[in-house]
C-alpha atoms as a PDB file:
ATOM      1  CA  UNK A   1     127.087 121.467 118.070  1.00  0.00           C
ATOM      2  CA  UNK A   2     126.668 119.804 114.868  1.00  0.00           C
ATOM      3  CA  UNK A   3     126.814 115.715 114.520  1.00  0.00           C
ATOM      4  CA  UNK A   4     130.089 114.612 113.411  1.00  0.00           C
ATOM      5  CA  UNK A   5     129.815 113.873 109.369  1.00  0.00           C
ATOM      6  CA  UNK A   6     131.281 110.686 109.746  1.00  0.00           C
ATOM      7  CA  UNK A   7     128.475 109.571 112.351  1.00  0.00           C
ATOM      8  CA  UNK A   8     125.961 111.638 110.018  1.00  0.00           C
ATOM      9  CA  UNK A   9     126.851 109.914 107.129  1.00  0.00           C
ATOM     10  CA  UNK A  10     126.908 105.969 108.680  1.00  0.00           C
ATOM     11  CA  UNK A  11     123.762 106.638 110.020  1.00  0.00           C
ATOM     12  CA  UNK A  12     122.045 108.059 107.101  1.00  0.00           C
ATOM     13  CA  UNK A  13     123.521 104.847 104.396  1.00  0.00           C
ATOM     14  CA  UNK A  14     121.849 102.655 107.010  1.00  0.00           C
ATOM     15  CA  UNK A  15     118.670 104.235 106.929  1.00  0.00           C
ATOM     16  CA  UNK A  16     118.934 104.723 103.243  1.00  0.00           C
ATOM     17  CA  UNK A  17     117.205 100.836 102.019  1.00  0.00           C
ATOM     18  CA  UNK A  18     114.547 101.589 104.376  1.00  0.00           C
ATOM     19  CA  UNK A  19     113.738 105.274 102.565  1.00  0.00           C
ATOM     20  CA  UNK A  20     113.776 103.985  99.342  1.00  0.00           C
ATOM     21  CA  UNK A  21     110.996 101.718  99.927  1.00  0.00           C
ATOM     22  CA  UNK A  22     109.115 103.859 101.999  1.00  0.00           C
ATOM     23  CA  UNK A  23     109.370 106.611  98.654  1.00  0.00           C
ATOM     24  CA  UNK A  24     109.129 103.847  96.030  1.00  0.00           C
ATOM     25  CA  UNK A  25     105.730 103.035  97.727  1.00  0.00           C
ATOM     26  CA  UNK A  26     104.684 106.381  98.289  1.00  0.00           C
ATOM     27  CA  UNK A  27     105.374 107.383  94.827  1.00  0.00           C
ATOM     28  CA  UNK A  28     105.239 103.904  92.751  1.00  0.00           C
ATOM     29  CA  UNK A  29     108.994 105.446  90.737  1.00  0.00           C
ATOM     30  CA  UNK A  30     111.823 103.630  91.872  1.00  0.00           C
ATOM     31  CA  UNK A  31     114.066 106.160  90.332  1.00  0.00           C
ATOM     32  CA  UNK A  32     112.465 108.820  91.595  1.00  0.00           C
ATOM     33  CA  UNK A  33     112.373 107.599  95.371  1.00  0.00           C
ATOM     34  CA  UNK A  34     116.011 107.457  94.635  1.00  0.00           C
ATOM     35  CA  UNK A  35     116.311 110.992  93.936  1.00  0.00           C
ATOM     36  CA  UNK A  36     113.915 111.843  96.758  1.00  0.00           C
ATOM     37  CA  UNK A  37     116.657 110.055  99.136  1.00  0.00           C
ATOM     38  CA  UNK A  38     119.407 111.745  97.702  1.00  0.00           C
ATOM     39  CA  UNK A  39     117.625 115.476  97.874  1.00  0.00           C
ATOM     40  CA  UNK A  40     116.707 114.059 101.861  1.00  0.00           C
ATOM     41  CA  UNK A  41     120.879 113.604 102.271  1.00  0.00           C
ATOM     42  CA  UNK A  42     121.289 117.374 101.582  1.00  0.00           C
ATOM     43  CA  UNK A  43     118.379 118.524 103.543  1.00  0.00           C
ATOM     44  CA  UNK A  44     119.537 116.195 106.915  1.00  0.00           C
ATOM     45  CA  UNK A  45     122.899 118.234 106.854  1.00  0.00           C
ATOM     46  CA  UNK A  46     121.150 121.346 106.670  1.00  0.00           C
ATOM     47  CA  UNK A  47     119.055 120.586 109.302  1.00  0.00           C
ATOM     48  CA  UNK A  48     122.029 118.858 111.689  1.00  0.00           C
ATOM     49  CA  UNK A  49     123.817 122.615 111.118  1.00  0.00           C
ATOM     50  CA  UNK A  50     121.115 124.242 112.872  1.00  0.00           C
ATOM     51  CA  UNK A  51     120.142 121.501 115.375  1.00  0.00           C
ATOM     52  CA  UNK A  52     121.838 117.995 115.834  1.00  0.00           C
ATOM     53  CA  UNK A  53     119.696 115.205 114.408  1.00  0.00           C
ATOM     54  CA  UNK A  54     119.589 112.504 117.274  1.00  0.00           C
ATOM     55  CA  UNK A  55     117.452 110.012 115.426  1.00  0.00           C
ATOM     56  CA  UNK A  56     118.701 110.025 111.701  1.00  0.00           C
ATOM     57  CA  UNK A  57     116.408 107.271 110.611  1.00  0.00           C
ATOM     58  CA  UNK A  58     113.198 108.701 112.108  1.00  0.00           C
ATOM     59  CA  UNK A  59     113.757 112.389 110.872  1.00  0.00           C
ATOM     60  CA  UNK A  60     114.998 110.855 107.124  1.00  0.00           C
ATOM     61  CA  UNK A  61     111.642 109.106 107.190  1.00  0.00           C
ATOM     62  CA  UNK A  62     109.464 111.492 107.820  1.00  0.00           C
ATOM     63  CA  UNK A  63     111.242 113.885 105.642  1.00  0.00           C
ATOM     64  CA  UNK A  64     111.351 111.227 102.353  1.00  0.00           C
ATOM     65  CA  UNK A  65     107.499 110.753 103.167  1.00  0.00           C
ATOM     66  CA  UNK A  66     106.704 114.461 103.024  1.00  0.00           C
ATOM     67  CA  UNK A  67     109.219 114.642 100.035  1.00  0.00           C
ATOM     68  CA  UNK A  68     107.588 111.654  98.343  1.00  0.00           C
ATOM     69  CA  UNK A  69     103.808 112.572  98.902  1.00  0.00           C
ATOM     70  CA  UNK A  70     104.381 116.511  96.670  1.00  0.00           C
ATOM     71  CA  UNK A  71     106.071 114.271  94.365  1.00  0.00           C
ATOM     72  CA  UNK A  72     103.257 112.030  94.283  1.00  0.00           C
ATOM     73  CA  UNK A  73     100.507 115.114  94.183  1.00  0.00           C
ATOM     74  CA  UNK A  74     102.374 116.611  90.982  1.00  0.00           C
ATOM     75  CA  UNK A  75     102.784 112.814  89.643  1.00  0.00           C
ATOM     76  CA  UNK A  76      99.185 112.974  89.412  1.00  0.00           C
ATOM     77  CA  UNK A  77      98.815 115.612  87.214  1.00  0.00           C
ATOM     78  CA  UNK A  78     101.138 113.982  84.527  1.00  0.00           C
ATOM     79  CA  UNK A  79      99.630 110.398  84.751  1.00  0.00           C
ATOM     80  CA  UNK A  80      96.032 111.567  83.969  1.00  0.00           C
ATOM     81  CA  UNK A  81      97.592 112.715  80.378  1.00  0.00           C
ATOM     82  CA  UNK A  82      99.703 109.603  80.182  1.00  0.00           C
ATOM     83  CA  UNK A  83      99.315 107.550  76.996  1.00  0.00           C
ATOM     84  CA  UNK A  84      97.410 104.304  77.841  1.00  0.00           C
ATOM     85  CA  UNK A  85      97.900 102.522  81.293  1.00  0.00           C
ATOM     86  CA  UNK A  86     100.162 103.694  83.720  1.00  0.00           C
ATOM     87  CA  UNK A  87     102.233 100.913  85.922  1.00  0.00           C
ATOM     88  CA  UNK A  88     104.463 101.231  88.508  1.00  0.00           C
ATOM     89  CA  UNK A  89     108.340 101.177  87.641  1.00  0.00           C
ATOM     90  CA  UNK A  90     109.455  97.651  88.673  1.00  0.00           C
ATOM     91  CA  UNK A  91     112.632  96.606  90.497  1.00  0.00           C
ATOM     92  CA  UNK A  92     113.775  93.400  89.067  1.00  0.00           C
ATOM     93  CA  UNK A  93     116.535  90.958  90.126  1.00  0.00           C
ATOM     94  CA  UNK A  94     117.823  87.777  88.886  1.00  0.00           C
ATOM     95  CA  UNK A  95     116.268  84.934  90.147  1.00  0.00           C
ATOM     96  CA  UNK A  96     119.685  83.576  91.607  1.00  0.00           C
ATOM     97  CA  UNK A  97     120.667  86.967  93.017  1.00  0.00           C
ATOM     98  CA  UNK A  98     122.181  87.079  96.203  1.00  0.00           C
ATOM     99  CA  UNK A  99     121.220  90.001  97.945  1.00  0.00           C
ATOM    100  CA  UNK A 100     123.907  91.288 100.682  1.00  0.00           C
ATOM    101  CA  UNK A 101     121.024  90.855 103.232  1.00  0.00           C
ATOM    102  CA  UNK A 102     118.422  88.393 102.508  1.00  0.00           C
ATOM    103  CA  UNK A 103     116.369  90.112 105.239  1.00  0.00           C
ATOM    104  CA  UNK A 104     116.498  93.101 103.184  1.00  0.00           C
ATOM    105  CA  UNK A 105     115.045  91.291 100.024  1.00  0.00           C
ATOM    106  CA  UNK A 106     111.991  89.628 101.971  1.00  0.00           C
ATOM    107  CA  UNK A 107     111.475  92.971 103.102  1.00  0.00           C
ATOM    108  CA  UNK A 108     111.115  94.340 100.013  1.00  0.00           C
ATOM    109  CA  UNK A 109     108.680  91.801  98.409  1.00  0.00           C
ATOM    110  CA  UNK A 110     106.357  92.305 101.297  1.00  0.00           C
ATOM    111  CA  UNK A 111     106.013  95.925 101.624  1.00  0.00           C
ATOM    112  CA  UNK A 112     105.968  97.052  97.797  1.00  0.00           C
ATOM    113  CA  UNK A 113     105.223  93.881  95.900  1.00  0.00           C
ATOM    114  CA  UNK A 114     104.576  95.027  92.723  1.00  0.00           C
ATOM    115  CA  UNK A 115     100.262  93.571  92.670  1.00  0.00           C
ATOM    116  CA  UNK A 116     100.068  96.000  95.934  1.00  0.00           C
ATOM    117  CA  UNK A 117     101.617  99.478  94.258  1.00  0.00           C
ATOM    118  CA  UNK A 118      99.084  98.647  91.236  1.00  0.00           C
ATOM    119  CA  UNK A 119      96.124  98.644  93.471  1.00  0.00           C
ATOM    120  CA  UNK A 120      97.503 101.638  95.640  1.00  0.00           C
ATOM    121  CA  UNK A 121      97.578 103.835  92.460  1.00  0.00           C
ATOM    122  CA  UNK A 122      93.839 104.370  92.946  1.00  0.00           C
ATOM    123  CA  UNK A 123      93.944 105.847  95.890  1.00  0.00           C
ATOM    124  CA  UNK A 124      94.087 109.265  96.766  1.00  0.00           C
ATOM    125  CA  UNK A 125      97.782 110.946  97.813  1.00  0.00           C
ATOM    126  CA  UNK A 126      97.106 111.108 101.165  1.00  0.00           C
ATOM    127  CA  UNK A 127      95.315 108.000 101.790  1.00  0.00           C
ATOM    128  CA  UNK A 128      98.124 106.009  99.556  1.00  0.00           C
ATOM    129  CA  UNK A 129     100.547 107.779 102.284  1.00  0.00           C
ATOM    130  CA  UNK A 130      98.526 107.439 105.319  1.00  0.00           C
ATOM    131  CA  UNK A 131      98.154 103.350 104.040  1.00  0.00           C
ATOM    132  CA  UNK A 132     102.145 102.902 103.669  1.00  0.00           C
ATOM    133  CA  UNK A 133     103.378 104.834 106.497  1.00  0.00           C
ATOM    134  CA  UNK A 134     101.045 103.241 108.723  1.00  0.00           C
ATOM    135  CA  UNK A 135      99.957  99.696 107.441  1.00  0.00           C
ATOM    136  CA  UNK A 136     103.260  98.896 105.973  1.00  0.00           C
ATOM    137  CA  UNK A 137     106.119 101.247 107.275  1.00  0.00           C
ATOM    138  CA  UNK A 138     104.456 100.924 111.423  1.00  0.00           C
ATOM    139  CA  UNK A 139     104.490 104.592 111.614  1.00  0.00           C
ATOM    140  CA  UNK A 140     101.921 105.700 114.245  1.00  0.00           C
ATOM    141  CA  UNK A 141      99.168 107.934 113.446  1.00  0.00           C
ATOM    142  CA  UNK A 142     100.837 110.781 115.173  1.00  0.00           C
ATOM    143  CA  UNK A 143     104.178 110.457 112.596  1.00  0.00           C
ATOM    144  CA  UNK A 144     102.501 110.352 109.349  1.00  0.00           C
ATOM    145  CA  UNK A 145     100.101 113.262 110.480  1.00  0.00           C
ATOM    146  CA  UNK A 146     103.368 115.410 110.424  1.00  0.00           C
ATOM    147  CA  UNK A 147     103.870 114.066 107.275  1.00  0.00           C
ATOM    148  CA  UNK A 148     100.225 114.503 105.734  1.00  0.00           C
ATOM    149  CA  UNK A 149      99.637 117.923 107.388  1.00  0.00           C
ATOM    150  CA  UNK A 150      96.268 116.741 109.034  1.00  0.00           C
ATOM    151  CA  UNK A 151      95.308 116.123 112.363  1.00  0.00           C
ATOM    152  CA  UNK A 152      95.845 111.618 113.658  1.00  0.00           C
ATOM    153  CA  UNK A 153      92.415 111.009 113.696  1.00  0.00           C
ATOM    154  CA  UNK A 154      91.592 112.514 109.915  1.00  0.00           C
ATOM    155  CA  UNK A 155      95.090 110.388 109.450  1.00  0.00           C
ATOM    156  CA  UNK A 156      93.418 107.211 111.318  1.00  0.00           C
ATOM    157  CA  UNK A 157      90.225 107.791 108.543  1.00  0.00           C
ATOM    158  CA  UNK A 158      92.580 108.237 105.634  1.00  0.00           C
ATOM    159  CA  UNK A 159      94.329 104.640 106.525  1.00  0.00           C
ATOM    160  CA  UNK A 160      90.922 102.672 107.421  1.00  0.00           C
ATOM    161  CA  UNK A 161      89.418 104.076 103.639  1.00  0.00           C
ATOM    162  CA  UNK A 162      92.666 102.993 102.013  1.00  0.00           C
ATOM    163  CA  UNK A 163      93.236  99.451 103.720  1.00  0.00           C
ATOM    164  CA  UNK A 164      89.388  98.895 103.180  1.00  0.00           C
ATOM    165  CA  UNK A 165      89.547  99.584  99.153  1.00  0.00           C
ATOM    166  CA  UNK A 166      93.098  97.332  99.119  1.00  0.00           C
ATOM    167  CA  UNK A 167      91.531  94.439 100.907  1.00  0.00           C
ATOM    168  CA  UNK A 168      88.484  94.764  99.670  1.00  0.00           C
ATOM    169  CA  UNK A 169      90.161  93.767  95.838  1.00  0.00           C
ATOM    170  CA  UNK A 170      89.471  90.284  94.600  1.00  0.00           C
ATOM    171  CA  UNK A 171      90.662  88.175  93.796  1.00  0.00           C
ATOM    172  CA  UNK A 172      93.070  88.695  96.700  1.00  0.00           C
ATOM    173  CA  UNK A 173      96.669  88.033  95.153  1.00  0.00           C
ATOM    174  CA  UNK A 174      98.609  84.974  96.843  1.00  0.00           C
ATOM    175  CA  UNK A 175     101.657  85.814  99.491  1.00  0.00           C
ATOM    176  CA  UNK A 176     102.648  81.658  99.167  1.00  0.00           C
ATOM    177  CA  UNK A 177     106.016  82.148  97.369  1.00  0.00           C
ATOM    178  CA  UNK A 178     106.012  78.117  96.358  1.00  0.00           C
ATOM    179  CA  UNK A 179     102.197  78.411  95.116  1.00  0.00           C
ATOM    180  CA  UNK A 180     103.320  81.413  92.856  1.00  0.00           C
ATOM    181  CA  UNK A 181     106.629  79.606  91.415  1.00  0.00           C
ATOM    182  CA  UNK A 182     104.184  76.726  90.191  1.00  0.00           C
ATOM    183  CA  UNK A 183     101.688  78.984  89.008  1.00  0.00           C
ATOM    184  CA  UNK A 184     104.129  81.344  86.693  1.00  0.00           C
ATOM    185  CA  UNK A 185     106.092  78.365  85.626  1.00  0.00           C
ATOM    186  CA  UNK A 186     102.753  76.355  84.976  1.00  0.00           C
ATOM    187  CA  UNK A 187     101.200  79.175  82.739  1.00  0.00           C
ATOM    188  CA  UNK A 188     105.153  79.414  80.860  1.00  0.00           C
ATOM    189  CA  UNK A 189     105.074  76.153  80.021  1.00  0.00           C
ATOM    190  CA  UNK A 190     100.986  76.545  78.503  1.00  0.00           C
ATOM    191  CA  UNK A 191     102.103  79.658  76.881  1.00  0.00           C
ATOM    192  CA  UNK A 192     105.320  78.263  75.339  1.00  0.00           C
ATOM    193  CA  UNK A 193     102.832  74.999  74.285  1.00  0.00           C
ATOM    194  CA  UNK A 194     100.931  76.986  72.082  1.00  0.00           C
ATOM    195  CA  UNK A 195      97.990  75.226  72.609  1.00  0.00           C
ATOM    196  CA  UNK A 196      94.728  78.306  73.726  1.00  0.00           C
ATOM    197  CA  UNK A 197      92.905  75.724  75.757  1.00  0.00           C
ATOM    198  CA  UNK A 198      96.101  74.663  77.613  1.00  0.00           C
ATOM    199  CA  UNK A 199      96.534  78.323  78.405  1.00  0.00           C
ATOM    200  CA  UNK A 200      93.101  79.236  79.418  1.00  0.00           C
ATOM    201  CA  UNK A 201      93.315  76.800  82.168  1.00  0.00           C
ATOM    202  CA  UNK A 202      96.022  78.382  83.736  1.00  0.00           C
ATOM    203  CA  UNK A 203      94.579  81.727  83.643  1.00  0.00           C
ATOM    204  CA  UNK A 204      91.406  83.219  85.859  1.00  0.00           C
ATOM    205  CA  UNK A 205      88.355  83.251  84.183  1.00  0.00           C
ATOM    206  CA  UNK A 206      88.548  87.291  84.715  1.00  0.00           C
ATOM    207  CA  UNK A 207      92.331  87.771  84.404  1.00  0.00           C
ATOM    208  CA  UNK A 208      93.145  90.998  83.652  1.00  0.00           C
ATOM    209  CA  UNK A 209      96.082  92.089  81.317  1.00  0.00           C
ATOM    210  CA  UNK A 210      97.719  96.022  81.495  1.00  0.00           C
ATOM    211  CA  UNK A 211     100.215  96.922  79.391  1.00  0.00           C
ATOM    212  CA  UNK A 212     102.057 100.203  79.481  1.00  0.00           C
ATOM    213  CA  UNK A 213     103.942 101.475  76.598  1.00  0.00           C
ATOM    214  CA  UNK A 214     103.983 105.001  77.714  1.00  0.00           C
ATOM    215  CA  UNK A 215     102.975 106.177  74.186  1.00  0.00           C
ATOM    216  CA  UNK A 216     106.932 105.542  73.145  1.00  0.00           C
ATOM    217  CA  UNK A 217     106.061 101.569  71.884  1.00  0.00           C
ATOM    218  CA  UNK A 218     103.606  99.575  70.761  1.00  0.00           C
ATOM    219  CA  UNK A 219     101.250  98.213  73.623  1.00  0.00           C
ATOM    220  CA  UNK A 220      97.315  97.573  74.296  1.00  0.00           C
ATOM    221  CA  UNK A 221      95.691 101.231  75.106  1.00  0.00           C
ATOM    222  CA  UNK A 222      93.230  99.736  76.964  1.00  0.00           C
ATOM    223  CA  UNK A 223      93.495  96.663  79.289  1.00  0.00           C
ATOM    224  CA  UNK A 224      92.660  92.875  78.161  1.00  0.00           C
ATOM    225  CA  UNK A 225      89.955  91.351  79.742  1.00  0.00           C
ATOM    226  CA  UNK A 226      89.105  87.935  80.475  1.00  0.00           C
ATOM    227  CA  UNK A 227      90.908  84.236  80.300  1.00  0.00           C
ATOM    228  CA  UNK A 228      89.946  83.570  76.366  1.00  0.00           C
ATOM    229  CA  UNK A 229      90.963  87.245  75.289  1.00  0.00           C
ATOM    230  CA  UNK A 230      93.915  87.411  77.411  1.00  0.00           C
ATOM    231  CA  UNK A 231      95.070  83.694  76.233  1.00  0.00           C
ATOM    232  CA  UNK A 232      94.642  84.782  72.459  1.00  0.00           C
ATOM    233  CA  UNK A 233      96.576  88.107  73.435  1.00  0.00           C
ATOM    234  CA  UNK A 234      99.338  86.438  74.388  1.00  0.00           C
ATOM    235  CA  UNK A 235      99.810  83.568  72.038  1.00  0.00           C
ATOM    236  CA  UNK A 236      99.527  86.106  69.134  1.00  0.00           C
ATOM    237  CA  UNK A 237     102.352  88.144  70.996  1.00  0.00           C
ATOM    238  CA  UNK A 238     104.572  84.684  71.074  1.00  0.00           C
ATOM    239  CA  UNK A 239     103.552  83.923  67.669  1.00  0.00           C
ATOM    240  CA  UNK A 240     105.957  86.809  66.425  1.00  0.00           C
ATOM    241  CA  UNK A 241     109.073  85.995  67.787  1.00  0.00           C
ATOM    242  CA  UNK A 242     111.975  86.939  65.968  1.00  0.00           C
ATOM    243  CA  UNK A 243     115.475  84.987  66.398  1.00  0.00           C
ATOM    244  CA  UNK A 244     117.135  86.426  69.074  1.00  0.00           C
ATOM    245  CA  UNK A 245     114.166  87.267  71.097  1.00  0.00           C
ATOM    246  CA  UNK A 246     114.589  85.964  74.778  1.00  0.00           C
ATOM    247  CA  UNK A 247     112.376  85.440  77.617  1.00  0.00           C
ATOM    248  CA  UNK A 248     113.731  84.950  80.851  1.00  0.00           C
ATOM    249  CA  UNK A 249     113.050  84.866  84.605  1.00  0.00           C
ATOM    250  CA  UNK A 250     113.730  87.317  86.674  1.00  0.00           C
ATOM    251  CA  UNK A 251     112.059  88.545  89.797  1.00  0.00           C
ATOM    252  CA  UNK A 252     109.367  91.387  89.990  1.00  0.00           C
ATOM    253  CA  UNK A 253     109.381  93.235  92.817  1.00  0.00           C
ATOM    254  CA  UNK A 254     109.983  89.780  95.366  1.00  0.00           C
ATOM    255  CA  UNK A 255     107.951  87.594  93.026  1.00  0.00           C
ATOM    256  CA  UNK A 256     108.377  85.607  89.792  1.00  0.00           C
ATOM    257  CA  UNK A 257     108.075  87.065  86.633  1.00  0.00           C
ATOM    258  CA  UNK A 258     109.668  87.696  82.961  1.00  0.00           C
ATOM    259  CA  UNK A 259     111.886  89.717  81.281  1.00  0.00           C
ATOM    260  CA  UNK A 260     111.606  89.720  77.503  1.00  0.00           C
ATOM    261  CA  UNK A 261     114.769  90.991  75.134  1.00  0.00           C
ATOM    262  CA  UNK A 262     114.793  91.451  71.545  1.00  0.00           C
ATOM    263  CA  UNK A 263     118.604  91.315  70.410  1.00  0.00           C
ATOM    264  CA  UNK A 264     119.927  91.633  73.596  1.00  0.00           C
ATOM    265  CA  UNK A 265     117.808  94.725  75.099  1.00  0.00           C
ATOM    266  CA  UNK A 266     115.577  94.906  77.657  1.00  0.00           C
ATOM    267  CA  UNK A 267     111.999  95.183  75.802  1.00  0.00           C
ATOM    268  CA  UNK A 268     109.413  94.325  78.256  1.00  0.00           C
ATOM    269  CA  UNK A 269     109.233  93.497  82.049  1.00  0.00           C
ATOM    270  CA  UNK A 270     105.826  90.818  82.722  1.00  0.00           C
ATOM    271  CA  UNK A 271     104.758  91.012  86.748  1.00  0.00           C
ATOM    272  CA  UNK A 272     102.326  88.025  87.341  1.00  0.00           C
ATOM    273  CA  UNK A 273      99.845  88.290  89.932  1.00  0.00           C
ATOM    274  CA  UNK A 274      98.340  84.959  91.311  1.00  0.00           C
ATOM    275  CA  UNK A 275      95.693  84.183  93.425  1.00  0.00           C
ATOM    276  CA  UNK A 276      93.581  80.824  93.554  1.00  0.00           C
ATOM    277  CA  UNK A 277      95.681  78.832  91.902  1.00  0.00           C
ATOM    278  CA  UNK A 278      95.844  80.844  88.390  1.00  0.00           C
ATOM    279  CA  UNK A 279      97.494  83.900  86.953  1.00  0.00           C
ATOM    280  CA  UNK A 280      94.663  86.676  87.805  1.00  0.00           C
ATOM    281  CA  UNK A 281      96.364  89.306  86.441  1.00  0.00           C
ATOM    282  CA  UNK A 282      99.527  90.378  83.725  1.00  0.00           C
ATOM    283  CA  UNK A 283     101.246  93.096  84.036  1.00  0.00           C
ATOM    284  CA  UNK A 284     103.544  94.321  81.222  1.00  0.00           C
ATOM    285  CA  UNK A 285     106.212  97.045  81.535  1.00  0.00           C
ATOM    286  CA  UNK A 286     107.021  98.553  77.904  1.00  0.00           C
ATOM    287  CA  UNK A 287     107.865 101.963  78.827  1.00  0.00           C
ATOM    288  CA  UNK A 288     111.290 102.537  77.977  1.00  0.00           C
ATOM    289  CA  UNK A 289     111.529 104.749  81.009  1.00  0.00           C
ATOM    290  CA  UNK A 290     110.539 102.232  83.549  1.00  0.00           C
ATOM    291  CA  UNK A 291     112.847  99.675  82.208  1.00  0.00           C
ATOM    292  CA  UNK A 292     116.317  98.786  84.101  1.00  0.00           C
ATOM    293  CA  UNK A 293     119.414  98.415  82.233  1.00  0.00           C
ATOM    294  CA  UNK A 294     119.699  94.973  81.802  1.00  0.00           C
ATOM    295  CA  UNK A 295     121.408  93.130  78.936  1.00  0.00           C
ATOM    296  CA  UNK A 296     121.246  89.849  78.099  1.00  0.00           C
END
């Protein structure tokens, strides 16, 4: 006897938040997690025909992950011919947005915050999936070895390689929301000053700036290394503003950031990564594919 599709379908839109993360950080696409829920939808009725699905939210997950990680392994293929950097698609937000359930928002900024998918995209598939399910999602071993096809204690290797390359990054970014408000709106105002030494102060000594045009706009092809190079970078970026250019704030994946528009279109998303104290890394979103449709 098949679940009633009213019960089928309440169950599965409450689950549905949780599987987006779990695919957005499996696969570092928001809009493809999306459509790796919705293909999940038609596969849990299939499934509920044959057998009825007791636990919705455990079978969706595992099912998304499984989804997610052959997305990921073909992802792979296109990213090593990608044109310059790749970076995650971001999810951005207002910064006065009022999300239905500010549990849900916190949630979001600590399991995929945007500094974490950059550093998981140099791991391998499985460890990446082993790390999220696990580490961030509190799958046990046994779960995401469904999911990865291996047996828990491979899985148990896969997550102690990945979680010892993500800690093991440095500078370590901050998780202080207050300490990364002052930070980002510090290095706006040094930026917006003009002034290079202002600017360098505010940065790392080894900040790192990515920027991903996707081979569609003009971006760096290679990343921009270093407080004085990253300082001049950006100050020669500012420099050619044209009127109607506008740079706002907006939130990056649970954390501060910018949004730049030229004439009212969404141009560039900026991620800022702090830790110490200063802006340790930049992360620009040019990509016209990773970019949400938002007007100003």
């Amino acid at each position: 006897m098949t679940t009633e599709p009213e019960l089928l379908a309440a169950a599965f839109s409450q689950a549905r938040p949780r599987l987006v993360r779990v695919a957005y950080a499996i696969i570092g696409s928001h809009s493809e997690a999306e459509d790796v829920v919705a293909d999940c939808w038609f596969r849990l009725v299939a499934a509920d025909q044959d057998e009825p699905v007791r636990d919705v939210e455990a079978w969706a997950v595992v099912a998304v992950s499984r989804m997610a990680l052959d997305v990921l392994r073909s992802a792979r293929v296109r990213r090593e011919r990608y044109v310059g950097p790749w970076l995650p698609e971001p999810v951005v937000a207002s910064p006065d947005e009022t999300a239905a359930d500010p549990a849900d928002k916190v949630t979001l900024a600590d399991e995929v915050g945007y500094a974490m998918l950059v550093v998981m995209e140099t791991l391998s598939p499985a460890e990446r999936t082993a790390f999220v399910l696990h580490d961030l999602f509190g799958l046990t071993f046994e779960e995401v070895a469904a999911v990865v096809g291996r047996a828990p204690a491979a899985v148990r290797q896969l997550a102690s390689r990945a979680r010892r390359h993500v800690r093991g990054q440095s500078p370590w970014p901050s998780t202080d929301a207050a300490e990364h408000r002052r930070v980002v709106e510090a290095f706006a105002a040094a930026a917006t000053s003009g002034d290079l030494a202002t600017l360098i102060r505010v940065l790392d000594p080894d900040v790192v700036l990515v920027s991903d045009g996707g081979g569609l706009v003009t971006s760096a092809r290679k990343p921009v290394l270093g407080a004085d190079r990253v300082a001049r970078f950006l100050l020669g970026i500012l420099a050619k503003e044209q009127p109607g250019d506008v740079i706002d704030n907006v939130v990056v994946n649970g954390a501060l950031g910018f949004a730049v528009y030229q004439q009212g279109r969404l141009v560039t998303v900026v991620s800022v990564t702090v830790a110490a104290g200063r802006v340790a890394r930049l992360d620009l979103v040019r990509s016209p594919d990773k970019l949400p449709r938002l007007v100003k």
